[in-house]
N, C-alpha and C. Protein backbone atom coordinates (compact mmCIF):
# COMPACT_ATOMS: atom_id res chain seq x y z
N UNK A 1 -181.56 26.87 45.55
CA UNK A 1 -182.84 27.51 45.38
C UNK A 1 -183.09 28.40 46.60
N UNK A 2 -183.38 29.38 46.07
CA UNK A 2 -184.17 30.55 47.42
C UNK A 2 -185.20 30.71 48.20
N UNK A 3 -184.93 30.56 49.47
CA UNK A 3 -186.46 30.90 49.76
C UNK A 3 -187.53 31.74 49.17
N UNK A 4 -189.11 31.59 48.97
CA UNK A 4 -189.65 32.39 48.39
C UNK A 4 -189.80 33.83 49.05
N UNK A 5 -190.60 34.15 49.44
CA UNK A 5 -190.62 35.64 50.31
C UNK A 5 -192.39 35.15 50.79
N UNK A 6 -192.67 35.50 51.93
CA UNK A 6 -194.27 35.47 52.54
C UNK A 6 -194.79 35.92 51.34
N UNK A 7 -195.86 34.89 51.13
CA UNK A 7 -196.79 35.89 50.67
C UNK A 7 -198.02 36.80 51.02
N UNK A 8 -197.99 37.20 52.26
CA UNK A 8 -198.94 37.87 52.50
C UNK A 8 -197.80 39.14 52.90
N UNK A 9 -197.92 40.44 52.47
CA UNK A 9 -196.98 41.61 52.92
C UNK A 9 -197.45 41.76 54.24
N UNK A 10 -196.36 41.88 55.03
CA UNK A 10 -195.87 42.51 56.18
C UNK A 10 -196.57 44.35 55.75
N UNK A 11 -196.88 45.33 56.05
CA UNK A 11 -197.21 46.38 56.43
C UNK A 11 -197.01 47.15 57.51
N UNK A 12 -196.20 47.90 57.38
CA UNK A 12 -196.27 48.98 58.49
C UNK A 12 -196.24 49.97 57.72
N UNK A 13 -196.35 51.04 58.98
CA UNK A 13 -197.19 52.71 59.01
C UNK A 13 -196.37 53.24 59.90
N UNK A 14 -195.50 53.56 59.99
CA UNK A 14 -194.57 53.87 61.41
C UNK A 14 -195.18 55.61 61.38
N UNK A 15 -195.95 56.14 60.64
CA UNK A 15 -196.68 57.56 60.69
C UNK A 15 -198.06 57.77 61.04
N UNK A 16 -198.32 56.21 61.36
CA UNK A 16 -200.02 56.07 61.83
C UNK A 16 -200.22 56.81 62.98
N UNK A 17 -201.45 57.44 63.19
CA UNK A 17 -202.16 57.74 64.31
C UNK A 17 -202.56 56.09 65.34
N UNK A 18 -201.93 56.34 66.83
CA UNK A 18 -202.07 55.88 67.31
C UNK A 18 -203.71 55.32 68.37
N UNK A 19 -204.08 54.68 68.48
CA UNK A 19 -205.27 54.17 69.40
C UNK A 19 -205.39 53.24 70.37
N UNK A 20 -204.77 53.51 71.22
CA UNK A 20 -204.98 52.63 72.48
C UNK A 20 -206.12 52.71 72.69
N UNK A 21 -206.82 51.22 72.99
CA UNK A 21 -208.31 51.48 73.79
C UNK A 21 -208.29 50.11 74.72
N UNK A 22 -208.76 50.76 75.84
CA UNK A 22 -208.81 49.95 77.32
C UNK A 22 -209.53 49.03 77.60
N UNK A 23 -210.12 48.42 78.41
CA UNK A 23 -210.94 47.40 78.70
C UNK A 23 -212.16 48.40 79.04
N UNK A 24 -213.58 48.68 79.04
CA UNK A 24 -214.40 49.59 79.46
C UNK A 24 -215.12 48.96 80.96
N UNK A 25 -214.69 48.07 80.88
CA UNK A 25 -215.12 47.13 82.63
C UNK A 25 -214.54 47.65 83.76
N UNK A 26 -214.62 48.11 84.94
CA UNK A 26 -214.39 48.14 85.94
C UNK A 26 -214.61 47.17 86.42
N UNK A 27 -215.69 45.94 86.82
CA UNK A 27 -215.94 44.71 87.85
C UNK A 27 -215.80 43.93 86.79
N UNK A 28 -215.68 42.75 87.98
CA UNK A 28 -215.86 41.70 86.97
C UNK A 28 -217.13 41.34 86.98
N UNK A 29 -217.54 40.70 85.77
CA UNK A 29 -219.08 40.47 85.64
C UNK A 29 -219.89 39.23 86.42
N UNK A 30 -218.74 38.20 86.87
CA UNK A 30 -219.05 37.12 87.96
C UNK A 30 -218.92 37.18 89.19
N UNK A 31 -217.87 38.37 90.02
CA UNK A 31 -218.13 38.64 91.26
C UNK A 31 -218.26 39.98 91.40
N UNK A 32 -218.21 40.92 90.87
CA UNK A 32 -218.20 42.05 90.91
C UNK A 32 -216.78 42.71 92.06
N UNK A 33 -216.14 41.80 91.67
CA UNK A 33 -214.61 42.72 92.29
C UNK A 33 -214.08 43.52 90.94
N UNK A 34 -213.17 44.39 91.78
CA UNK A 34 -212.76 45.39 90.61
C UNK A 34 -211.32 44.73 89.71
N UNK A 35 -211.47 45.38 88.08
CA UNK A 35 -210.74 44.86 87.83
C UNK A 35 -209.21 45.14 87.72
N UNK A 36 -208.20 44.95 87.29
CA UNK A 36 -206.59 45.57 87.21
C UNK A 36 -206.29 45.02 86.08
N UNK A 37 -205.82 45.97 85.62
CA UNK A 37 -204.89 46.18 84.33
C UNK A 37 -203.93 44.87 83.89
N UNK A 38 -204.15 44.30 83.29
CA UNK A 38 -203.38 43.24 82.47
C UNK A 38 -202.14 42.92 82.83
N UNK A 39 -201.73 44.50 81.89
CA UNK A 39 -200.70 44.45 81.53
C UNK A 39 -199.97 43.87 79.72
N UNK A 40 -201.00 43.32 79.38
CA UNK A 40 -200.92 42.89 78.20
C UNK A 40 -202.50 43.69 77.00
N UNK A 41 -201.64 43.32 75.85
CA UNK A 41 -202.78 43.95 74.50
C UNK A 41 -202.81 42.53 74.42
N UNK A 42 -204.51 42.40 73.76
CA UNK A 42 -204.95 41.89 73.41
C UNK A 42 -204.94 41.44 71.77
N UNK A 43 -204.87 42.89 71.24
CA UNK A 43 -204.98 43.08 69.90
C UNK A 43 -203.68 44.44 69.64
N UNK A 44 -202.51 44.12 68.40
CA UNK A 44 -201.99 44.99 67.92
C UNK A 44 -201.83 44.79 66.25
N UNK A 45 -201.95 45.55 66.34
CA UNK A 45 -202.57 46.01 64.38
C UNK A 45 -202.82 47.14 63.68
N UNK A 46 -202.26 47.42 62.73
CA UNK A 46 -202.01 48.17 61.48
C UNK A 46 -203.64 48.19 60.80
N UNK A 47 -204.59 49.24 61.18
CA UNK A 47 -205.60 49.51 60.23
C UNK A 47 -205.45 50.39 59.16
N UNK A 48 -206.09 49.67 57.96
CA UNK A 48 -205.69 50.73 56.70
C UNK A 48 -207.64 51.11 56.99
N UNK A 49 -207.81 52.81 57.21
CA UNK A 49 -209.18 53.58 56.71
C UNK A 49 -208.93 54.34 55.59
N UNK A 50 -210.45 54.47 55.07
CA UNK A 50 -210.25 56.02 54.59
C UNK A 50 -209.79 57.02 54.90
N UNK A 51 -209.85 57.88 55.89
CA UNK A 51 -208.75 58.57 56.34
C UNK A 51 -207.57 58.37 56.61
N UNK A 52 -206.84 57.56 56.63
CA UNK A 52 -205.47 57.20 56.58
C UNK A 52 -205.16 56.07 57.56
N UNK A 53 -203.75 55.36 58.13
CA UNK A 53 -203.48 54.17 58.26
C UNK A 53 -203.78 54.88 60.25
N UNK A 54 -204.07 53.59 61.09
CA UNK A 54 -204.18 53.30 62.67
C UNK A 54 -203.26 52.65 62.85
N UNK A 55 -202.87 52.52 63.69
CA UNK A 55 -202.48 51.59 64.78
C UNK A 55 -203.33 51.85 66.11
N UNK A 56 -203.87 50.32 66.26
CA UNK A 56 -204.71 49.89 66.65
C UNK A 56 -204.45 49.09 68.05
N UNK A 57 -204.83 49.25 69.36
CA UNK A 57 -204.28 48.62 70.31
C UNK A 57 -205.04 48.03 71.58
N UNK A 58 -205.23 47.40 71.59
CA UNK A 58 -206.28 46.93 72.38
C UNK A 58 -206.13 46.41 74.17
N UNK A 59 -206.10 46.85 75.36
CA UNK A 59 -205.12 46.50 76.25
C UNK A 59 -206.30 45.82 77.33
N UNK A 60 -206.08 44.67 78.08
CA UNK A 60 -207.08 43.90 78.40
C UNK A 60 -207.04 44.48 79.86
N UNK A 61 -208.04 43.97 80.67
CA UNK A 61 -207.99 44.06 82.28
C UNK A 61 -208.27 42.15 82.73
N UNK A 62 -208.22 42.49 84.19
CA UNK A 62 -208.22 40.73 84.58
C UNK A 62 -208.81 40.83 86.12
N UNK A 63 -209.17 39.95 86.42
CA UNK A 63 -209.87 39.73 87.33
C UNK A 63 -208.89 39.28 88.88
N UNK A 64 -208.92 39.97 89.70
CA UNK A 64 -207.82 39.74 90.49
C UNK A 64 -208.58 38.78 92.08
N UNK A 65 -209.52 38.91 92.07
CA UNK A 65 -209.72 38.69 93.73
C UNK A 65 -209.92 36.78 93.55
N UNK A 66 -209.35 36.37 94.64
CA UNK A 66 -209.20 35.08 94.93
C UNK A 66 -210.40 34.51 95.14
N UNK A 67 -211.39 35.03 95.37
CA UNK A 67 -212.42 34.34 95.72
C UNK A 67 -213.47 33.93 94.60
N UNK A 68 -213.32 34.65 93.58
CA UNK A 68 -213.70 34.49 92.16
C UNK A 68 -213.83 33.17 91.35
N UNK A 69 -214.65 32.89 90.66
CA UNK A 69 -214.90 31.48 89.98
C UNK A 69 -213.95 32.17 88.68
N UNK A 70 -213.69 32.97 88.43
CA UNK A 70 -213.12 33.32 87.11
C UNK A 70 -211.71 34.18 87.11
N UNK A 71 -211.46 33.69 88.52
CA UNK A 71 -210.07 34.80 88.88
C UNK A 71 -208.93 34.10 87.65
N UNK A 72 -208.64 35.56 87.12
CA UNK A 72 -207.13 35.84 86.10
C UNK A 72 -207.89 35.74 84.63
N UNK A 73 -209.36 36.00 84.79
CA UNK A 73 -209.90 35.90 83.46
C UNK A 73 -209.78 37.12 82.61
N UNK A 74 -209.21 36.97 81.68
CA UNK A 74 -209.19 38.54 80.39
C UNK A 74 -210.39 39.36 80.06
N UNK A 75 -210.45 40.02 80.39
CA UNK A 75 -211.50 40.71 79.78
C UNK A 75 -211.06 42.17 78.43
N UNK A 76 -211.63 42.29 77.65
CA UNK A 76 -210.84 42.94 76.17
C UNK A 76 -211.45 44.20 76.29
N UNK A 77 -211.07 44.67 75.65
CA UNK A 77 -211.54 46.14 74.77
C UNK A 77 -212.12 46.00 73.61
N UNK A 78 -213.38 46.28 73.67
CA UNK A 78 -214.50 45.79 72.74
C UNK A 78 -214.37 47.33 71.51
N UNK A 79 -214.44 48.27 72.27
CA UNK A 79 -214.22 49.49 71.18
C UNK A 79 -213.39 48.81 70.25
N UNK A 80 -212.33 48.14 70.33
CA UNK A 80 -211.57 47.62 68.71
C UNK A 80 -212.36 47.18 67.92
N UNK A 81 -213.40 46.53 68.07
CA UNK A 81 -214.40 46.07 67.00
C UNK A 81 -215.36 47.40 66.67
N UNK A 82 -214.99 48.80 66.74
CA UNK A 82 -215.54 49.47 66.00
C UNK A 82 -215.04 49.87 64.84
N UNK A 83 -213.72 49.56 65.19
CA UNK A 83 -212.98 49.78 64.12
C UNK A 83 -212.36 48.93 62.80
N UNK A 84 -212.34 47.83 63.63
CA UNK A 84 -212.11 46.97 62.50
C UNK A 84 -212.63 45.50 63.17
N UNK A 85 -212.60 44.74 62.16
CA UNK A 85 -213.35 43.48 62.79
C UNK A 85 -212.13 42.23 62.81
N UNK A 86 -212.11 41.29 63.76
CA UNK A 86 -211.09 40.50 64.04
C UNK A 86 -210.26 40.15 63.19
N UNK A 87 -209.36 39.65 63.21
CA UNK A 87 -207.65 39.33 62.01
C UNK A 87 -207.88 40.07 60.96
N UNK A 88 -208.68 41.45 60.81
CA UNK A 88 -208.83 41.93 59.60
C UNK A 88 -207.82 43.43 59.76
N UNK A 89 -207.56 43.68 58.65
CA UNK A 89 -206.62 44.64 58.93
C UNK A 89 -207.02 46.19 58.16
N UNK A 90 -208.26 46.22 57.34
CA UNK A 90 -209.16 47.18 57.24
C UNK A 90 -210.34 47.72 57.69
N UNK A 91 -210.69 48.99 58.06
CA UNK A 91 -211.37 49.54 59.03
C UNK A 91 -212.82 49.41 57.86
N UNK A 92 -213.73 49.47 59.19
CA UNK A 92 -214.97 49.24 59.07
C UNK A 92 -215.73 50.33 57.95
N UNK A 93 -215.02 51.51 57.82
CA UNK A 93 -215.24 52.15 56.85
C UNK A 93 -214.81 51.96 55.33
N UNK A 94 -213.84 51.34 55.16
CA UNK A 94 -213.30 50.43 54.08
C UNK A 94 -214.74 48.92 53.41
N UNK A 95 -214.91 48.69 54.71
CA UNK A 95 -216.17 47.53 54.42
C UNK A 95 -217.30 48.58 53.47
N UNK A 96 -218.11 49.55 53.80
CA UNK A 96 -219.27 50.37 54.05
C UNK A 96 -218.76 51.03 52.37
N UNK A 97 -217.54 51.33 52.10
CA UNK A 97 -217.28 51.67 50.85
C UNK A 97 -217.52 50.96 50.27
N UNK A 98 -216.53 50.04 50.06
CA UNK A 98 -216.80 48.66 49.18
C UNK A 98 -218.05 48.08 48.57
N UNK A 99 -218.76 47.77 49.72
CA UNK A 99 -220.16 47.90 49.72
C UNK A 99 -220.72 48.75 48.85
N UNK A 100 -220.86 50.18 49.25
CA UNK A 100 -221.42 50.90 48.52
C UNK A 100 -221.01 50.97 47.10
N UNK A 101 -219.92 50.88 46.93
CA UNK A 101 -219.51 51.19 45.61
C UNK A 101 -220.09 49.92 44.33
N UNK A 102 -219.81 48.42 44.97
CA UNK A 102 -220.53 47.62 44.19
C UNK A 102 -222.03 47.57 44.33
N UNK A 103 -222.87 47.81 45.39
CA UNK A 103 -223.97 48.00 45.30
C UNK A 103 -224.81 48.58 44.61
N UNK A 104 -224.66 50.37 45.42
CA UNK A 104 -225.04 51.13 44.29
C UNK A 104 -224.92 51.96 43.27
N UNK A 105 -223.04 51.65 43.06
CA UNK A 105 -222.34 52.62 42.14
C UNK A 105 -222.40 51.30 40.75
N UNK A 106 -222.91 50.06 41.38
CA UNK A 106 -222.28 49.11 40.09
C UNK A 106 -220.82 49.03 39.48
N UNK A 107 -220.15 48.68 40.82
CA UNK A 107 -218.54 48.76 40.35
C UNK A 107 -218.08 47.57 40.32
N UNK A 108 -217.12 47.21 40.14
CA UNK A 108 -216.25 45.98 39.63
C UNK A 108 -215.67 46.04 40.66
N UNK A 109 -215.11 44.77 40.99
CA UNK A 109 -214.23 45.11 42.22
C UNK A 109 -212.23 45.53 41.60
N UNK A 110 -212.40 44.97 40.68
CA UNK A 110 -211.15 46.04 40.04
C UNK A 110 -211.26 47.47 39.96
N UNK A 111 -212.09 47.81 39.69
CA UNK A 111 -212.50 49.50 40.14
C UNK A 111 -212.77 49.90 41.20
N UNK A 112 -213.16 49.26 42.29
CA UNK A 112 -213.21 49.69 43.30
C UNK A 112 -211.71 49.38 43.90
N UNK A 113 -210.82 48.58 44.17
CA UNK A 113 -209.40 48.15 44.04
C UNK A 113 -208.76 49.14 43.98
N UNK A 114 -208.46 49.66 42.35
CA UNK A 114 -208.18 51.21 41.83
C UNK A 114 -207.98 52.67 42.49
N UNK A 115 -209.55 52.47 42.71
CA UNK A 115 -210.36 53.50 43.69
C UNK A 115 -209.28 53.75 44.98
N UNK A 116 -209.41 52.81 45.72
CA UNK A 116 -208.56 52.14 47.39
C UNK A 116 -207.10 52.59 47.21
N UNK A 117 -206.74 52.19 45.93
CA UNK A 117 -204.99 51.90 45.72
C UNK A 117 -204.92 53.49 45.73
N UNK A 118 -205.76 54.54 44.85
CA UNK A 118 -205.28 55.91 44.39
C UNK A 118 -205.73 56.59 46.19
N UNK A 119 -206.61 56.16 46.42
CA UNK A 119 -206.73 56.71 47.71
C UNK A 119 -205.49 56.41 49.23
N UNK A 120 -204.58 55.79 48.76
CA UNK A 120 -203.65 55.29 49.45
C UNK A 120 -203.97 54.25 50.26
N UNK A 121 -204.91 53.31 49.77
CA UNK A 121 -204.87 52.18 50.54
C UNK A 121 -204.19 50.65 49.92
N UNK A 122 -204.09 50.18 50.60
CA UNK A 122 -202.96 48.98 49.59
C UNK A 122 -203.76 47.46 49.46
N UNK A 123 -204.67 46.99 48.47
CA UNK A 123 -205.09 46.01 48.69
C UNK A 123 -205.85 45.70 47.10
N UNK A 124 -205.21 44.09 47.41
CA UNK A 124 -205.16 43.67 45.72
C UNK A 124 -206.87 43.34 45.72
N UNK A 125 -207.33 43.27 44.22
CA UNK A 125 -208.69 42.69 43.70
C UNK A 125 -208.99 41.61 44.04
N UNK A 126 -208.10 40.43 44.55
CA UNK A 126 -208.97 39.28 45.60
C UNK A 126 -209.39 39.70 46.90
N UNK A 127 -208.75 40.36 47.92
CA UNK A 127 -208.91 40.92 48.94
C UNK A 127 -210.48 41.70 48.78
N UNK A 128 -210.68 43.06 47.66
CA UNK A 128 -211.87 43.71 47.89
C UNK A 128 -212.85 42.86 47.33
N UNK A 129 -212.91 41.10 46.93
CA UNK A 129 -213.43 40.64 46.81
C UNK A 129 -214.35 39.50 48.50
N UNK A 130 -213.08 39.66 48.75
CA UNK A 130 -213.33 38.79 50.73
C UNK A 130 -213.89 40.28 51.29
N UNK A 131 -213.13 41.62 51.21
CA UNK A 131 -214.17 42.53 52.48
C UNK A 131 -215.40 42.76 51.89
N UNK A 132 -215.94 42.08 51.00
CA UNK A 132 -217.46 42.68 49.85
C UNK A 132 -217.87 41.52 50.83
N UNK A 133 -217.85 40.22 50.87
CA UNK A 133 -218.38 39.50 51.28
C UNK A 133 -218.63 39.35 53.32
N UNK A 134 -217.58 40.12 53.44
CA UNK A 134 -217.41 40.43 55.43
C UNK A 134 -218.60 41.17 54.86
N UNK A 135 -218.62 42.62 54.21
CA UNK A 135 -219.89 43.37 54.33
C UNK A 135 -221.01 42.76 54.30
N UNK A 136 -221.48 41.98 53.66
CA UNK A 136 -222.39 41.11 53.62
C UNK A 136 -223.22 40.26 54.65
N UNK A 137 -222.15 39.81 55.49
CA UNK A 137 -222.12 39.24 56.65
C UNK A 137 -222.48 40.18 57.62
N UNK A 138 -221.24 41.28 57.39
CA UNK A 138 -221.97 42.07 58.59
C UNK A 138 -223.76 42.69 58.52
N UNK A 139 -223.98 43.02 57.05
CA UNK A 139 -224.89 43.87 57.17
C UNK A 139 -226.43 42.38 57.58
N UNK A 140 -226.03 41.04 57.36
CA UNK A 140 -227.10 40.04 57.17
C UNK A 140 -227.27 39.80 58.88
N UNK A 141 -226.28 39.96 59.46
CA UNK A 141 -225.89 39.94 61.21
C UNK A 141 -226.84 40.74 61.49
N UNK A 142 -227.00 42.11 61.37
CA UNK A 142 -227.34 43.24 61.86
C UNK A 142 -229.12 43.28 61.53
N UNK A 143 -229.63 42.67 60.41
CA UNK A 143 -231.08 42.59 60.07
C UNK A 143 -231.21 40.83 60.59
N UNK A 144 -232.43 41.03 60.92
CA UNK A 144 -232.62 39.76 61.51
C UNK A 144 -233.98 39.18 60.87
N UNK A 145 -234.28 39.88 59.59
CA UNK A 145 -234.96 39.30 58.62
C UNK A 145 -234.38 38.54 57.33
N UNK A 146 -232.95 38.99 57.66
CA UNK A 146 -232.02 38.51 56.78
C UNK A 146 -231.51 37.28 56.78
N UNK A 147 -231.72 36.05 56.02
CA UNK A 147 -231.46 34.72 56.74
C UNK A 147 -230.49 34.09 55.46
N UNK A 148 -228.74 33.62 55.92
CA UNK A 148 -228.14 33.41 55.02
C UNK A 148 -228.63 31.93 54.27
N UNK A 149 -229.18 31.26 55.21
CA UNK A 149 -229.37 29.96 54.25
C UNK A 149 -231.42 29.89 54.16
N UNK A 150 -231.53 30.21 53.00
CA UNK A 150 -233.29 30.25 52.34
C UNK A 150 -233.39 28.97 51.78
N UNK A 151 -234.61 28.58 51.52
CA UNK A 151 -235.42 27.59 50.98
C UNK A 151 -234.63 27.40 49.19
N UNK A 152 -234.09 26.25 49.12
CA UNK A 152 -233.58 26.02 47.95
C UNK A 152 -234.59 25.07 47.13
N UNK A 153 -235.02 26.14 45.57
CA UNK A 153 -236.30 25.07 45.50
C UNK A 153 -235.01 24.92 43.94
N UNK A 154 -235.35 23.54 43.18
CA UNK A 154 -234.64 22.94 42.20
C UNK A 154 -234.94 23.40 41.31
N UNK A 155 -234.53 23.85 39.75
CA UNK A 155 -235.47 24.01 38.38
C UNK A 155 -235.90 22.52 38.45
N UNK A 156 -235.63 21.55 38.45
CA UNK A 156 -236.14 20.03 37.91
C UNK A 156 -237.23 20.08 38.85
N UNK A 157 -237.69 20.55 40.41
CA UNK A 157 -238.70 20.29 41.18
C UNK A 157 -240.17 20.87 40.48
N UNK A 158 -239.68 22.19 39.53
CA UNK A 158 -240.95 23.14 39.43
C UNK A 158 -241.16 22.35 37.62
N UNK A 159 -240.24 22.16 36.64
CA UNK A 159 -240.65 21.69 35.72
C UNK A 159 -240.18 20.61 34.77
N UNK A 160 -240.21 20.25 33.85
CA UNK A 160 -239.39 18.97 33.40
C UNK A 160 -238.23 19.46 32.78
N UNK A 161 -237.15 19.25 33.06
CA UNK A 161 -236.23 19.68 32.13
C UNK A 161 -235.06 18.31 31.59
N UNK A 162 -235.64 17.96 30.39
CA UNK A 162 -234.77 16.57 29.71
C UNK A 162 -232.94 17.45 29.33
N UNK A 163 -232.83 18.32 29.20
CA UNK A 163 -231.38 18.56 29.07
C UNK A 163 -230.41 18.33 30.40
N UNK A 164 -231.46 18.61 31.58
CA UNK A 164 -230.49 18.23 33.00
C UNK A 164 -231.04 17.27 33.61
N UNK A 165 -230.06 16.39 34.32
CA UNK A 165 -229.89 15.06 34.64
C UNK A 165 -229.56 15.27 35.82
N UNK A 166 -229.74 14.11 36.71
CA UNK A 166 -229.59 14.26 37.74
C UNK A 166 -227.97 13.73 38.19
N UNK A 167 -227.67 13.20 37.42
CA UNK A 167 -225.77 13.09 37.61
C UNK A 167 -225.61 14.48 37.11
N UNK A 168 -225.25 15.23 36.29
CA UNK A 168 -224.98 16.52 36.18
C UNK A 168 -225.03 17.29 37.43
N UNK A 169 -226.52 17.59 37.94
CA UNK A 169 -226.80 18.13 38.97
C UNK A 169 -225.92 17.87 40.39
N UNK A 170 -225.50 16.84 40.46
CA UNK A 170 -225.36 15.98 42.07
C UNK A 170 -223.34 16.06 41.50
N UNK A 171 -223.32 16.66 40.01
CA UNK A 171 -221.58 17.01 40.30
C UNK A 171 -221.07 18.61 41.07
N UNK A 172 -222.07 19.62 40.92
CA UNK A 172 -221.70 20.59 41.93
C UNK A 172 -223.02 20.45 43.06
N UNK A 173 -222.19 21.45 43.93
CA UNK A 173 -223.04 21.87 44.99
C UNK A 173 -223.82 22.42 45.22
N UNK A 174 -224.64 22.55 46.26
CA UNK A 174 -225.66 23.12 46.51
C UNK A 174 -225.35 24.68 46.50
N UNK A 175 -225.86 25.42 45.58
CA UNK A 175 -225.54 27.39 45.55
C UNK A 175 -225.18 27.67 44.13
N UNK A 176 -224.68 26.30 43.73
CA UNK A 176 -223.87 26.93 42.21
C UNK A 176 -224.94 27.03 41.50
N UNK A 177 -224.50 27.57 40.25
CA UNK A 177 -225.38 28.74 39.15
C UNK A 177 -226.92 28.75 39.88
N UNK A 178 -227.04 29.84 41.08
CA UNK A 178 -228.23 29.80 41.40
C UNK A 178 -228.60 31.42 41.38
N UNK A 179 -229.97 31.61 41.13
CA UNK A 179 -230.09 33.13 41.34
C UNK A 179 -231.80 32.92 42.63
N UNK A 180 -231.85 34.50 42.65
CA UNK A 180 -233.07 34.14 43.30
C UNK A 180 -234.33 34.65 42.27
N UNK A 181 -235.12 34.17 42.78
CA UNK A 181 -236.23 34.48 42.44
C UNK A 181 -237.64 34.90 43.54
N UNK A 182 -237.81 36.32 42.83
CA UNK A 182 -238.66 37.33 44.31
C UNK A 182 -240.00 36.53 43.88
N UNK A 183 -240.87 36.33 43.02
CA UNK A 183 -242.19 35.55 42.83
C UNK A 183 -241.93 34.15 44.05
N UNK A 184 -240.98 33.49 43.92
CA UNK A 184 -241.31 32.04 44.75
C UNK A 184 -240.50 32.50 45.79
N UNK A 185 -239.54 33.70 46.24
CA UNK A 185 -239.17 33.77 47.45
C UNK A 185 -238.43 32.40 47.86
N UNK A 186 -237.32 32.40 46.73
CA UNK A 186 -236.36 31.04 47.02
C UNK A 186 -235.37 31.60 45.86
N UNK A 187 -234.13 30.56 46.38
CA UNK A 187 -233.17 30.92 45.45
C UNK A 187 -233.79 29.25 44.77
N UNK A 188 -233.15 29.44 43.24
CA UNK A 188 -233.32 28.39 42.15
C UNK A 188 -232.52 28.37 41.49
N UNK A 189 -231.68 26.75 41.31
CA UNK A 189 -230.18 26.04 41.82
C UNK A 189 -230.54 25.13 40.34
């Protein structure tokens, strides 16, 4: 019998536009000595954007002076998170599509998939199903009226319902078949 093959594809771009980006620190932030170059990336990675594929590079600095509570500490290159967000290997503009497209185009994520694949990006219909949900995250991060876990009120709390039981209920979890509802400002589970 044969080994199978990874299943996650390997990808390269050996025609990508390159992006080195540096540490933006000069001191360190606990003694204020200056910092020196690594010598090492932090982050190397293959971004698939809309405009076409990155390579992505992230090169750290470190803290050199002996007298330091934090001497030989890494400090990163934060600009990489403009571009793409950690172990992810599509750019932040890929999220903002996605988004948009199921939001307010009302797309499927097989059509949006489609969309990605003809545009030369390579990524199956489970995948634009996980960056729909990063978008989500990111955009619930960014509003701070936005709160992922709300007041879960029950249908059985607000009225009688003899078809559901409370063994039924207590076999899934808390979220399943729930929608919200804007009058009580709760989701209802």
């Amino acid at each position: 019998m044969s080994k199978r093959p990874p299943h996650r594809p390997q990808r390269s771009f050996p025609d990508a536009e390159r992006v080195i980006l540096e540490c933006e620190l000069e001191e360190c932030v606990h003694c204020g000595g200056s910092l020196v170059p690594s010598g090492t990336w932090h982050v190397r990675k293959y971004v698939q954007t809309m405009k076409g594929p990155l390579f992505v590079a992230g090169k750290s600095k470190r803290c050199d002076s002996p007298d330091c509570s934090h001497c030989g500490h890494h400090y990163h290159a934060s600009k990489v998170l403009r571009i793409s967000l950690p172990q992810s290997t599509y750019g932040l503009d890929v999220l903002a599509f996605i988004g948009w497209q199921h939001e307010h185009e009302h797309k499927q994520f097989i059509e949006i998939q489609e969309m990605l694949n003809q545009g030369g990006i390579e990524v199956c219909e489970r995948h634009v199903g996980r960056l729909y949900r990063q978008f989500l995250a990111l955009l619930g991060g960014m509003n701070e009226r936005v709160k992922f876990f709300t007041q879960m009120v029950r249908i059985a709390d607000l009225v009688q319902v003899p078809a559901v039981t409370d063994a039924v209920a207590s076999q899934y979890s808390e979220g399943c078949f729930a929608t919200w509802d804007p009058t009580l400002g709760a989701l209802i589970a």
